[in-house]
C-alpha atoms as a PDB file:
ATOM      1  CA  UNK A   1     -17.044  19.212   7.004  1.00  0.00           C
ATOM      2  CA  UNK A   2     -18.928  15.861   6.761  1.00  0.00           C
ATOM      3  CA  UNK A   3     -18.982  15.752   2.878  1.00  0.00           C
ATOM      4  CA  UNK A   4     -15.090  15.869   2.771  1.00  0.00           C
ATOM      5  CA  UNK A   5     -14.550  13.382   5.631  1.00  0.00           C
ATOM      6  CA  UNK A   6     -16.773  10.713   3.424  1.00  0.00           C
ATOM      7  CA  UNK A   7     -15.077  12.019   0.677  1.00  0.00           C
ATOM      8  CA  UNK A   8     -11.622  11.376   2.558  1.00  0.00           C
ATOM      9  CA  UNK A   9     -12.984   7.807   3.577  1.00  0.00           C
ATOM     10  CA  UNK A  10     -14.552   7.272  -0.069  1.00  0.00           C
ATOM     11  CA  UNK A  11     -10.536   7.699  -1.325  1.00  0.00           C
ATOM     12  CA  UNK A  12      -9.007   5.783   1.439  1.00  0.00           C
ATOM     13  CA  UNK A  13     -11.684   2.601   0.348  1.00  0.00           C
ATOM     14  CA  UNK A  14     -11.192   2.768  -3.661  1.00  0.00           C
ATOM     15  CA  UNK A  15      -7.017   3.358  -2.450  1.00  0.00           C
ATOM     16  CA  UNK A  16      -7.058  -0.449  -0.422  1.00  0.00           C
ATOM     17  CA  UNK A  17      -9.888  -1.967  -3.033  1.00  0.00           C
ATOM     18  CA  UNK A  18      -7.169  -1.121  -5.922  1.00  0.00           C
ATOM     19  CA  UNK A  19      -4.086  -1.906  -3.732  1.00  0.00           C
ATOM     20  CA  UNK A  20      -5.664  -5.192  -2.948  1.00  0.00           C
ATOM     21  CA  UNK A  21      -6.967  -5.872  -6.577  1.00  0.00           C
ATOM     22  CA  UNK A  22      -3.551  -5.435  -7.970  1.00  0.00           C
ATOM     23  CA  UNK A  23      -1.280  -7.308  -4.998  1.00  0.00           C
ATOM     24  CA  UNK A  24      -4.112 -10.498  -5.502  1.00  0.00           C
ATOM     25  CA  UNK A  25      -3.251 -10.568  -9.735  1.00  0.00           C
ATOM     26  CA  UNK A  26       0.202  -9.838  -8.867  1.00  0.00           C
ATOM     27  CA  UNK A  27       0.125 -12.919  -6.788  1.00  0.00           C
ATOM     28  CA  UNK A  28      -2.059 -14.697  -9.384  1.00  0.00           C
ATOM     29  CA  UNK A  29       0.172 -14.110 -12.158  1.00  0.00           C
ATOM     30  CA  UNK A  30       3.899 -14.358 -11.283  1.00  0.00           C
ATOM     31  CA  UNK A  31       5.241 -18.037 -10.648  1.00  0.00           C
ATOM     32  CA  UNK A  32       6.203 -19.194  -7.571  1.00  0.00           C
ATOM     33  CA  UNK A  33       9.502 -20.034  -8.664  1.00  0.00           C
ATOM     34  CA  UNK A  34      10.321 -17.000  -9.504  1.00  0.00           C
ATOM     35  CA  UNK A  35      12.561 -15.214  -7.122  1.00  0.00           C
ATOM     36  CA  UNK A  36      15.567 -13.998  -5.582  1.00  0.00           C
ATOM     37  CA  UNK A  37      17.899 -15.739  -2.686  1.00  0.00           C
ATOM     38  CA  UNK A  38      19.449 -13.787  -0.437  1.00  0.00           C
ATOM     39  CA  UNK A  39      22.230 -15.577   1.534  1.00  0.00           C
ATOM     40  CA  UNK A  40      22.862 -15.422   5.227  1.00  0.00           C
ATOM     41  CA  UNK A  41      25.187 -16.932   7.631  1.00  0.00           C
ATOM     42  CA  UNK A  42      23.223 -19.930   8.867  1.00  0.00           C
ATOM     43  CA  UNK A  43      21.024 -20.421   5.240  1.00  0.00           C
ATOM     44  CA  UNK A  44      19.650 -19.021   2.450  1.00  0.00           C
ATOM     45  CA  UNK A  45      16.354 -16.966   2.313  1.00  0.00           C
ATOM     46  CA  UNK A  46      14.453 -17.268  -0.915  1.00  0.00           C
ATOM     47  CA  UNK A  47      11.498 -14.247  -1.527  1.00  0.00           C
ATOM     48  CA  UNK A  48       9.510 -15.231  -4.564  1.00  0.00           C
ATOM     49  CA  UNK A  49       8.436 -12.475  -6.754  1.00  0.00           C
ATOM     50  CA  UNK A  50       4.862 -12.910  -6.075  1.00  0.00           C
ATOM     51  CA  UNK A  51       5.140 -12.110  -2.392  1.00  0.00           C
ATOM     52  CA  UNK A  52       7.362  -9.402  -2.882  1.00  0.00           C
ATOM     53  CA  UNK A  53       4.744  -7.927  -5.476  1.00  0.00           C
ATOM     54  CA  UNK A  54       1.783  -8.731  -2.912  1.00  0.00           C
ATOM     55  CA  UNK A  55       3.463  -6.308   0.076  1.00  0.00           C
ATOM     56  CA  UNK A  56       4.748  -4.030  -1.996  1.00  0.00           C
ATOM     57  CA  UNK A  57       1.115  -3.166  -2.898  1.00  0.00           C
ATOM     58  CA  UNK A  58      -0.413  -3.198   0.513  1.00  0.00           C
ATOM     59  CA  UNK A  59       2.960  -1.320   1.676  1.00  0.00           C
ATOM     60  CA  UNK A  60       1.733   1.839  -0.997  1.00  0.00           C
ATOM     61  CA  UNK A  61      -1.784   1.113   0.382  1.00  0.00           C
ATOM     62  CA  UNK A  62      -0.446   1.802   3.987  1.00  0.00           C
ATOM     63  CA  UNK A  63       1.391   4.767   2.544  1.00  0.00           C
ATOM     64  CA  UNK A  64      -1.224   6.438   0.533  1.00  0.00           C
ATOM     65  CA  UNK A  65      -3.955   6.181   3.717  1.00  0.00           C
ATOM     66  CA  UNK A  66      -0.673   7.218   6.091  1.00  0.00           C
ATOM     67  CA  UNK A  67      -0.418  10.476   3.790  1.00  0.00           C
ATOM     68  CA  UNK A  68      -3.487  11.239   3.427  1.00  0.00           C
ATOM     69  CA  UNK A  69      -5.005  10.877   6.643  1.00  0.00           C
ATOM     70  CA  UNK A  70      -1.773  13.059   7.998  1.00  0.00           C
ATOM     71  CA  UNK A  71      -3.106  15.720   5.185  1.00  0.00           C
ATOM     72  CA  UNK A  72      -6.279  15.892   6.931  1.00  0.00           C
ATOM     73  CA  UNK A  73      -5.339  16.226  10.126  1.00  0.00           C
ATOM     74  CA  UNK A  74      -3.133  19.012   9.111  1.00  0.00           C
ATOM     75  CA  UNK A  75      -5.879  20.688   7.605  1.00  0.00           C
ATOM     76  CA  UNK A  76      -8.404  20.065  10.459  1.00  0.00           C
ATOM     77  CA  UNK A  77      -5.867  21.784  12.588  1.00  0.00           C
ATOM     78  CA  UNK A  78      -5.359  24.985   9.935  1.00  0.00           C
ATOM     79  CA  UNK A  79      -2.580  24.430   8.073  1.00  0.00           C
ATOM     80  CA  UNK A  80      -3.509  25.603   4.598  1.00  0.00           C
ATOM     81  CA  UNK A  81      -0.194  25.442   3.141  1.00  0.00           C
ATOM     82  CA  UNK A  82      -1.721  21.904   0.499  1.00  0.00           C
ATOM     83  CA  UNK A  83      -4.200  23.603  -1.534  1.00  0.00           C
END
């Protein structure tokens, strides 16, 4: 049981280095002009690109610990029904 919870924690670590990784060169590389406006009532909201690309990779980091952390605990609890 202990080898596949630091195996579990070994994935969740490499899944938030590379999340990370990518959302920082995603950041790094796209201008900050770059972007789209969306319009409101009161004003106009402009996202650039390189934000949007930033949390949209620690969003799928979120997701990928989310899922597989919910896999374990299914497991744990004897729900075979993943392998």
């Amino acid at each position: 049981m202990m080898n596949m919870t630091l195996q579990l924690s070994l994935r969740i670590a490499l899944v938030w280095a590379a999340g990370f990784l990518i959302a920082v060169a995603v950041e790094a590389l796209l201008p900050d002009q770059a972007g789209i406006k969306l319009a409101g009532k009161q004003s106009v909201l402009f996202i650039t690109f390189s934000r949007m690309g930033f949390w949209t990779c620690v969003f799928a980091a979120l997701l990928v610990t989310a899922l597989v952390m919910g896999r374990a605990m299914l497991s744990d609890i004897g729900w075979n029904t993943f392998r």
